[in-house]
C-alpha atoms as a PDB file:
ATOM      1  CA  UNK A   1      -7.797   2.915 -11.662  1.00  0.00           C
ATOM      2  CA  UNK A   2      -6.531   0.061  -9.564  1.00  0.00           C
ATOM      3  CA  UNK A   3      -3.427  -1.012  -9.968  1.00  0.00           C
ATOM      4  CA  UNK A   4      -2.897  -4.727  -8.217  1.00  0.00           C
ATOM      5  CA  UNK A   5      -4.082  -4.162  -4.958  1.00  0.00           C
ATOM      6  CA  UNK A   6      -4.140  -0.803  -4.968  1.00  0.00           C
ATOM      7  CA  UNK A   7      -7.273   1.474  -5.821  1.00  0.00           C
ATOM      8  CA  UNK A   8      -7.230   5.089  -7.189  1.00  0.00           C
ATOM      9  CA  UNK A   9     -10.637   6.862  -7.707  1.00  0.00           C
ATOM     10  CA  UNK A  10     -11.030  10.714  -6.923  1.00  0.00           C
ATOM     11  CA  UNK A  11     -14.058   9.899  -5.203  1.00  0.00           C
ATOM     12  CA  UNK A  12     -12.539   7.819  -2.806  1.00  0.00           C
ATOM     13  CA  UNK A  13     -10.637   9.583  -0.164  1.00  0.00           C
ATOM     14  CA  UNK A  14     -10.163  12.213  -2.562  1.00  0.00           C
ATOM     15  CA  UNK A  15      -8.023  10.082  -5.015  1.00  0.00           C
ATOM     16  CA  UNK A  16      -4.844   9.053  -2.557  1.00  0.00           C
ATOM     17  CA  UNK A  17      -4.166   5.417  -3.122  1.00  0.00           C
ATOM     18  CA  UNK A  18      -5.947   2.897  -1.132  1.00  0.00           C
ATOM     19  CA  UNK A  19      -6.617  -0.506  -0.495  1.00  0.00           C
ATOM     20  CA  UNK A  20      -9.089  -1.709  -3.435  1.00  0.00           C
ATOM     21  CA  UNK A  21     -12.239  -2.045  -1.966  1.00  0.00           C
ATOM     22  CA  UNK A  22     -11.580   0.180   1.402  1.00  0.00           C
ATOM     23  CA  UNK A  23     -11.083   3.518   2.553  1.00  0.00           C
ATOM     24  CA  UNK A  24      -7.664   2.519   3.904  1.00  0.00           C
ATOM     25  CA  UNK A  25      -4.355   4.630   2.658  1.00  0.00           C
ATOM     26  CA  UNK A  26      -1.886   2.555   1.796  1.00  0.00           C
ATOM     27  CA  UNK A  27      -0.043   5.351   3.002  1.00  0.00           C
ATOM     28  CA  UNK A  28      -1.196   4.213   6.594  1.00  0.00           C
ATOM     29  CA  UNK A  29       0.672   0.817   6.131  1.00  0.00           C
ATOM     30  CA  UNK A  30       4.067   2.159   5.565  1.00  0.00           C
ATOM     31  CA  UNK A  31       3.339   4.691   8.451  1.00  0.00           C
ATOM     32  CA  UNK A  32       2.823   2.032  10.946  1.00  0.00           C
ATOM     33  CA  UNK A  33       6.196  -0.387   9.972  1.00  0.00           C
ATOM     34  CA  UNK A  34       8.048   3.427   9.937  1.00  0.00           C
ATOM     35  CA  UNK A  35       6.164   3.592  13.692  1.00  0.00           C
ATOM     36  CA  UNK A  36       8.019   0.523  14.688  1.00  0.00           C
ATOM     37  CA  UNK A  37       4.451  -1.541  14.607  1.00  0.00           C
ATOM     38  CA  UNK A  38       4.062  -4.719  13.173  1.00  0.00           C
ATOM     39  CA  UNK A  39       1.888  -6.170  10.242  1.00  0.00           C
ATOM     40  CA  UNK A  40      -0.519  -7.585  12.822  1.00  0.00           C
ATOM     41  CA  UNK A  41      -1.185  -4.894  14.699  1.00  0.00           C
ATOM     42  CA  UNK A  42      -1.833  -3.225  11.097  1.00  0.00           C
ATOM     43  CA  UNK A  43      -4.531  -5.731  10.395  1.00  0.00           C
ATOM     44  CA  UNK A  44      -6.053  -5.656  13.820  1.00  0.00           C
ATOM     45  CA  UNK A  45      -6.097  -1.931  13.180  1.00  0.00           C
ATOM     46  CA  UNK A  46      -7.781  -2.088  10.001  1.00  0.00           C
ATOM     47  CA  UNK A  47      -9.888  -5.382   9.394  1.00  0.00           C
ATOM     48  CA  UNK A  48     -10.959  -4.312   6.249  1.00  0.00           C
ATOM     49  CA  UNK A  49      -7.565  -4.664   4.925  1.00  0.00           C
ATOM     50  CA  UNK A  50      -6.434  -8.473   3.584  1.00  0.00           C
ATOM     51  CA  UNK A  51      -3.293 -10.067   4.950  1.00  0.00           C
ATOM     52  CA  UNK A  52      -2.869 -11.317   1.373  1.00  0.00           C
ATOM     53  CA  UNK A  53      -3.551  -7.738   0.210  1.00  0.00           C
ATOM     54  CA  UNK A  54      -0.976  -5.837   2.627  1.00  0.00           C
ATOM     55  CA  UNK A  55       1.624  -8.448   1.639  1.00  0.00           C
ATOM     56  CA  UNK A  56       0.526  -7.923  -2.112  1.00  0.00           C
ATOM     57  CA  UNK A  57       1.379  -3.720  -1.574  1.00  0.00           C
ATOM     58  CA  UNK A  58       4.725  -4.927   0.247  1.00  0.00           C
ATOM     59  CA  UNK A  59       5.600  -6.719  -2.359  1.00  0.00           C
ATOM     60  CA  UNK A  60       5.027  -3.826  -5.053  1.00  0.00           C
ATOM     61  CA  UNK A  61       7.074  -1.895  -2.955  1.00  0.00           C
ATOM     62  CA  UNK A  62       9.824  -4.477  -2.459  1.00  0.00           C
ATOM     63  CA  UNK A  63      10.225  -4.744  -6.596  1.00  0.00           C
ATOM     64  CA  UNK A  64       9.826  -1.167  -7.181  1.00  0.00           C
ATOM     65  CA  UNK A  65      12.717  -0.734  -4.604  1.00  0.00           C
ATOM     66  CA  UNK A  66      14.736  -3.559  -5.615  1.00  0.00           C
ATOM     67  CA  UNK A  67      14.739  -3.395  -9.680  1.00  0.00           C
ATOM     68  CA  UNK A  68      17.425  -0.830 -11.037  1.00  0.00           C
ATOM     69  CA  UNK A  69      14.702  -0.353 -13.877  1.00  0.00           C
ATOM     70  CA  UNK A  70      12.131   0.846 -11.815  1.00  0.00           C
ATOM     71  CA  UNK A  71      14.396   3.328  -9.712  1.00  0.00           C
ATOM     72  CA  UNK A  72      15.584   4.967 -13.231  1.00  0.00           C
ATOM     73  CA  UNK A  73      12.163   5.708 -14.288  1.00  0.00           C
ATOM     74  CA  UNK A  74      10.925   6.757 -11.025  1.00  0.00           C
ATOM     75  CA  UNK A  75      13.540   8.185  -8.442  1.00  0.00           C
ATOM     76  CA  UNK A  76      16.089   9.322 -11.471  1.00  0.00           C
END
């Protein structure tokens, strides 16, 4: 399934969501801002990884996060 910019497959690093089209966790972004790093070094980190495409998951975050609709149906 992929979902934006985010890819689920169960024979992808065994079905946690990643990147679409790497074997990157998006798990791994949000560890590294919680890690007090930066976007950059994210990207240098992991070239395989879009600017446009980190930003994209951000922003999926962001509205999840920021729309009382979306907090109901998922954090309720």
């Amino acid at each position: 399934m992929k979902y934006g910019e985010i890819s689920i497959d169960s024979e992808v690093m065994s079905g946690a969501p990643v990147f679409a089209g790497t074997r990157v966790h998006v798990q791994t972004l949000f560890d590294y801002i919680e890690g007090g790093e930066d976007l950059a070094e994210f990207l240098d980190d992991f070239p395989s990884v879009s600017k446009e495409s980190a930003l994209a998951v951000l922003e999926m975050a962001k509205k999840t996060l920021t729309t009382e609709k979306m907090l109901h149906e998922n954090f309720a």
